[in-house]
C-alpha atoms as a PDB file:
ATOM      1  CA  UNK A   1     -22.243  19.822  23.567  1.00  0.00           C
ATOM      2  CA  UNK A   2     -20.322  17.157  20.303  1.00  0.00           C
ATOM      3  CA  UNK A   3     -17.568  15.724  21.457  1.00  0.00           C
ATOM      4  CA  UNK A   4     -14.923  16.609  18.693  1.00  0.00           C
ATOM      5  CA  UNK A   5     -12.649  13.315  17.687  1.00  0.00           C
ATOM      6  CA  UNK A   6      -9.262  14.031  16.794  1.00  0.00           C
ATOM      7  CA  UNK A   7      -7.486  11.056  14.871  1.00  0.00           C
ATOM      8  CA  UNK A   8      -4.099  10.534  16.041  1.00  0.00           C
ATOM      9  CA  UNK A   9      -2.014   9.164  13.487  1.00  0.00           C
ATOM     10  CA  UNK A  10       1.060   7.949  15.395  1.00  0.00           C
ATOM     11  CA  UNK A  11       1.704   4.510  14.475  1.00  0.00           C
ATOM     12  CA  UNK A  12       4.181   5.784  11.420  1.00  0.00           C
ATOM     13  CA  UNK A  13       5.043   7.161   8.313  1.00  0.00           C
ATOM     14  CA  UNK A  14       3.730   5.708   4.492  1.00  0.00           C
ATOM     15  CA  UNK A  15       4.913   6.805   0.654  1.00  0.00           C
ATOM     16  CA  UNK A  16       3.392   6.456  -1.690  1.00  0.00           C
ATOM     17  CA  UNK A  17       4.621   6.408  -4.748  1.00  0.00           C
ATOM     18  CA  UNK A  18       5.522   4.558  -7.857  1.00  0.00           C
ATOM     19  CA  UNK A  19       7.820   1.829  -8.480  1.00  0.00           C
ATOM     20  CA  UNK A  20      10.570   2.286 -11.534  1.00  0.00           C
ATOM     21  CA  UNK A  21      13.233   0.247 -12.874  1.00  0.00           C
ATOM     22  CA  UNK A  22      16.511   1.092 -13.061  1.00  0.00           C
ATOM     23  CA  UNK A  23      18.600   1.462 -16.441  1.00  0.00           C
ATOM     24  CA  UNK A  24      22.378   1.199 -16.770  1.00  0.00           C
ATOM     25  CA  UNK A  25      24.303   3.902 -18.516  1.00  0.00           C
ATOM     26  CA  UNK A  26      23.560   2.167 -21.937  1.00  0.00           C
ATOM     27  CA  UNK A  27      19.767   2.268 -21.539  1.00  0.00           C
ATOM     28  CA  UNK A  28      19.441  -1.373 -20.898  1.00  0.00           C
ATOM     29  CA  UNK A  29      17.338  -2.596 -17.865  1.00  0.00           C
ATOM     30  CA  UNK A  30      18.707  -4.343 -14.608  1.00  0.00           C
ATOM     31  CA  UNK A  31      17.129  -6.504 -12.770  1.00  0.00           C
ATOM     32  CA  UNK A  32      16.324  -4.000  -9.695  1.00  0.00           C
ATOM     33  CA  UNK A  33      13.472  -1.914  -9.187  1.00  0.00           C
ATOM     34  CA  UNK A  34      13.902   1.493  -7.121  1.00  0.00           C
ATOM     35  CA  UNK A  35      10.770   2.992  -5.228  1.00  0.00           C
ATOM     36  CA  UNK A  36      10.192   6.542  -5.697  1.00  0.00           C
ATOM     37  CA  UNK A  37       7.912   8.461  -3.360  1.00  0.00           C
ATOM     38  CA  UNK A  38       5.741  10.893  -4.457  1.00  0.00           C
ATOM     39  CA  UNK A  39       4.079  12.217  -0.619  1.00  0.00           C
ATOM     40  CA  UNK A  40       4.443  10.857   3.004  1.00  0.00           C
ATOM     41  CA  UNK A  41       1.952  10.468   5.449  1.00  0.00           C
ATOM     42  CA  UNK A  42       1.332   9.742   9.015  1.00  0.00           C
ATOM     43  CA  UNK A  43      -0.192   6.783   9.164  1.00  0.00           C
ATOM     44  CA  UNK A  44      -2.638   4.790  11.739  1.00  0.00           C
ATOM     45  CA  UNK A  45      -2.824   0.926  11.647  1.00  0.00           C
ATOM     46  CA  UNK A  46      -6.215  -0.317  12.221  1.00  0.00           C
ATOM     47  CA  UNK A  47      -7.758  -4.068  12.923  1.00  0.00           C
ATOM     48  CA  UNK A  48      -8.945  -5.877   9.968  1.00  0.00           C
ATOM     49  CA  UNK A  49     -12.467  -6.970   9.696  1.00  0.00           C
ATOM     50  CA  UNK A  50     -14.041  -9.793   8.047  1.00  0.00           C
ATOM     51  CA  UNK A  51     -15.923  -8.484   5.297  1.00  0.00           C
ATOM     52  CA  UNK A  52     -12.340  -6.318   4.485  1.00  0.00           C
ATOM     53  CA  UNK A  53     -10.799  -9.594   3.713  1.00  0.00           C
ATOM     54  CA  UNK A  54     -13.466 -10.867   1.916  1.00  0.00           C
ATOM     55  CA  UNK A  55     -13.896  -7.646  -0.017  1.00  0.00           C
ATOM     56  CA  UNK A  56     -10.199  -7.977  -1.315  1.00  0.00           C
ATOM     57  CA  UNK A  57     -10.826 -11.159  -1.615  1.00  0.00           C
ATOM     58  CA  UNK A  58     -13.551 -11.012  -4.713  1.00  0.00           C
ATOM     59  CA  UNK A  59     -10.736  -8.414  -5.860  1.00  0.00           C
ATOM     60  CA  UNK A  60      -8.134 -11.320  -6.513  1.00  0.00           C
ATOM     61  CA  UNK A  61      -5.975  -9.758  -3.594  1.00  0.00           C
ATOM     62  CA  UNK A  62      -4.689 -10.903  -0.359  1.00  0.00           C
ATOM     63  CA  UNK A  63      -4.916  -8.062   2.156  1.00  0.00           C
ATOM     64  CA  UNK A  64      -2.002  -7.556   4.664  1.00  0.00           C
ATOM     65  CA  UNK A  65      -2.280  -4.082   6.236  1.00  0.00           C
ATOM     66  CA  UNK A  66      -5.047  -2.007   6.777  1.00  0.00           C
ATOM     67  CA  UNK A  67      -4.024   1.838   7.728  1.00  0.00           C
ATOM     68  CA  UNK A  68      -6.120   5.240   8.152  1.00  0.00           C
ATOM     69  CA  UNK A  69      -4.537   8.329   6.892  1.00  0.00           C
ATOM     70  CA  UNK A  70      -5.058  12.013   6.573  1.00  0.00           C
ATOM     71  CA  UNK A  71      -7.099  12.560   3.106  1.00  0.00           C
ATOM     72  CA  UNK A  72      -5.409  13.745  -0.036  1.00  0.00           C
ATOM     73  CA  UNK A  73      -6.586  14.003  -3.448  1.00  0.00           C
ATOM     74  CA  UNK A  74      -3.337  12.842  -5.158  1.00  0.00           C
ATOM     75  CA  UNK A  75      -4.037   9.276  -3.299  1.00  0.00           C
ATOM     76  CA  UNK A  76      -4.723   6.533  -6.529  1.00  0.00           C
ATOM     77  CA  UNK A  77      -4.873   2.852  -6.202  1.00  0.00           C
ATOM     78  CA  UNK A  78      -2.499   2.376  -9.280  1.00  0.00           C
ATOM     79  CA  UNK A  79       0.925   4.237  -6.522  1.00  0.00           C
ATOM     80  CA  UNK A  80       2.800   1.534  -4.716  1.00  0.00           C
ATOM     81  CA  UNK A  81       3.119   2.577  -0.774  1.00  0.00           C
ATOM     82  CA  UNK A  82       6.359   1.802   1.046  1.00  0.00           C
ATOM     83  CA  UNK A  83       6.613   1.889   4.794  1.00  0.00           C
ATOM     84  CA  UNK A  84       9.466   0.303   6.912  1.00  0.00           C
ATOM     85  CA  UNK A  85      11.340  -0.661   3.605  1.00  0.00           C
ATOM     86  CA  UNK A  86       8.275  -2.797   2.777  1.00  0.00           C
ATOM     87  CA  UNK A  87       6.208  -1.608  -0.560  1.00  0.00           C
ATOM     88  CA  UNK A  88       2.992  -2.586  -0.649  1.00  0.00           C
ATOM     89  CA  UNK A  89       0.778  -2.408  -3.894  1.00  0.00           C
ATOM     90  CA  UNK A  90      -2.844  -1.128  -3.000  1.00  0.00           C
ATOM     91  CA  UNK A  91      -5.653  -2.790  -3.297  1.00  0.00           C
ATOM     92  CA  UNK A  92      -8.146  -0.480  -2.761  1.00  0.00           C
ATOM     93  CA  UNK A  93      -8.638   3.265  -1.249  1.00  0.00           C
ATOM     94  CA  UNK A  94     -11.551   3.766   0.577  1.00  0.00           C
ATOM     95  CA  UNK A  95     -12.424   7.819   1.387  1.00  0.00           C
ATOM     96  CA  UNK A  96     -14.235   8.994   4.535  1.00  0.00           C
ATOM     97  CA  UNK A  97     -16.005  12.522   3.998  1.00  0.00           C
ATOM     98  CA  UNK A  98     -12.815  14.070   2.429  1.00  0.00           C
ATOM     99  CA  UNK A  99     -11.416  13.632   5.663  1.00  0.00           C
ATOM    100  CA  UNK A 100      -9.476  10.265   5.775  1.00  0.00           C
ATOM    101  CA  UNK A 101      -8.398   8.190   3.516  1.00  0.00           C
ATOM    102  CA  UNK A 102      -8.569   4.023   3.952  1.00  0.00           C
ATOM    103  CA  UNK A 103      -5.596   2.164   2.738  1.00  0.00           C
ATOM    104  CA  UNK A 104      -5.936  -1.538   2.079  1.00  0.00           C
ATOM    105  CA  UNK A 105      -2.468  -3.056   1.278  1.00  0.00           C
ATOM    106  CA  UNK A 106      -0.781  -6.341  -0.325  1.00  0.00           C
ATOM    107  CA  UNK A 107       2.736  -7.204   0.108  1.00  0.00           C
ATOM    108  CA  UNK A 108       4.465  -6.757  -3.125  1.00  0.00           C
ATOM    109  CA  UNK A 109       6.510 -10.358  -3.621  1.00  0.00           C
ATOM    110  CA  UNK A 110       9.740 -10.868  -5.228  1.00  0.00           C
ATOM    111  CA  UNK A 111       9.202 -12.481  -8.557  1.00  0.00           C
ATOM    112  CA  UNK A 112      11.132 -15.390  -7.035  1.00  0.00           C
ATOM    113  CA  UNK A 113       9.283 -15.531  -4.294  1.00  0.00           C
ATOM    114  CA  UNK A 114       6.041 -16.228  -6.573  1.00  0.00           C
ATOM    115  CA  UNK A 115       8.188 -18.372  -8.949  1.00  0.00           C
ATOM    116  CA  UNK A 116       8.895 -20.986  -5.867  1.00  0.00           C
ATOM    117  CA  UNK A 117       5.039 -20.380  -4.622  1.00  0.00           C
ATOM    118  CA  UNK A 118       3.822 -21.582  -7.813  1.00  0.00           C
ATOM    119  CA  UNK A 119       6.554 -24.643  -8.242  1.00  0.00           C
ATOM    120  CA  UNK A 120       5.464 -25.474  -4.742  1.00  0.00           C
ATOM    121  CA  UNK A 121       1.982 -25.874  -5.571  1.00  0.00           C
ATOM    122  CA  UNK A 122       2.103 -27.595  -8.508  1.00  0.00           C
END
């Protein structure tokens, strides 16, 4: 007799979404960005490998979080994904037999944040 394996997806709950700015009552743009989910999921943080890094690596990306999900078809790499008031743009998405779905995440920085990276290195 197969042993069946269940994945428990208990570590927390994702959104994915998209990202839009936010317009005063005149139409003109402030400086804010507000994050507006599109589906949750349960979520299941697993250990990052070697080659994962290195495959977001040749991607031009620096990967933070790796986490296992349920699958669903509405899942694109271009959504942002928010979870614990973090949002996270995605680097890749990679699909197990329409079962699960492989999220591999980068830490969306502040544009001042990048601004006082790149003075720094300079």
């Amino acid at each position: 007799m197969q042993k069946v394996a269940h994945n428990s997806y208990n570590d927390g709950v994702l959104h994915y979404g998209r990202v839009t700015t936010i317009r005063t009552v005149s139409g003109r743009r402030q400086s804010e960005k507000k994050f507006v989910p599109v589906e949750k999921l349960f979520y299941e943080e697993m250990s990052i490998r070697q080659e994962d890094r290195i495959l977001c690596g040749t991607m031009g990306s620096i990967l933070d979080i790796k986490v296992k999900t349920p699958f669903r078809q509405g899942a694109k790499t271009y959504q942002k994904v928010q979870i614990n008031e973090q949002v996270y743009d995605v680097i890749t998405i990679d699909a197990d037999r329409h079962v699960r779905l492989f999220w591999y995440l980068q830490k969306v920085g502040d544009v001042r944040d990048q601004r006082a990276e790149n003075q720094t290195s300079d």
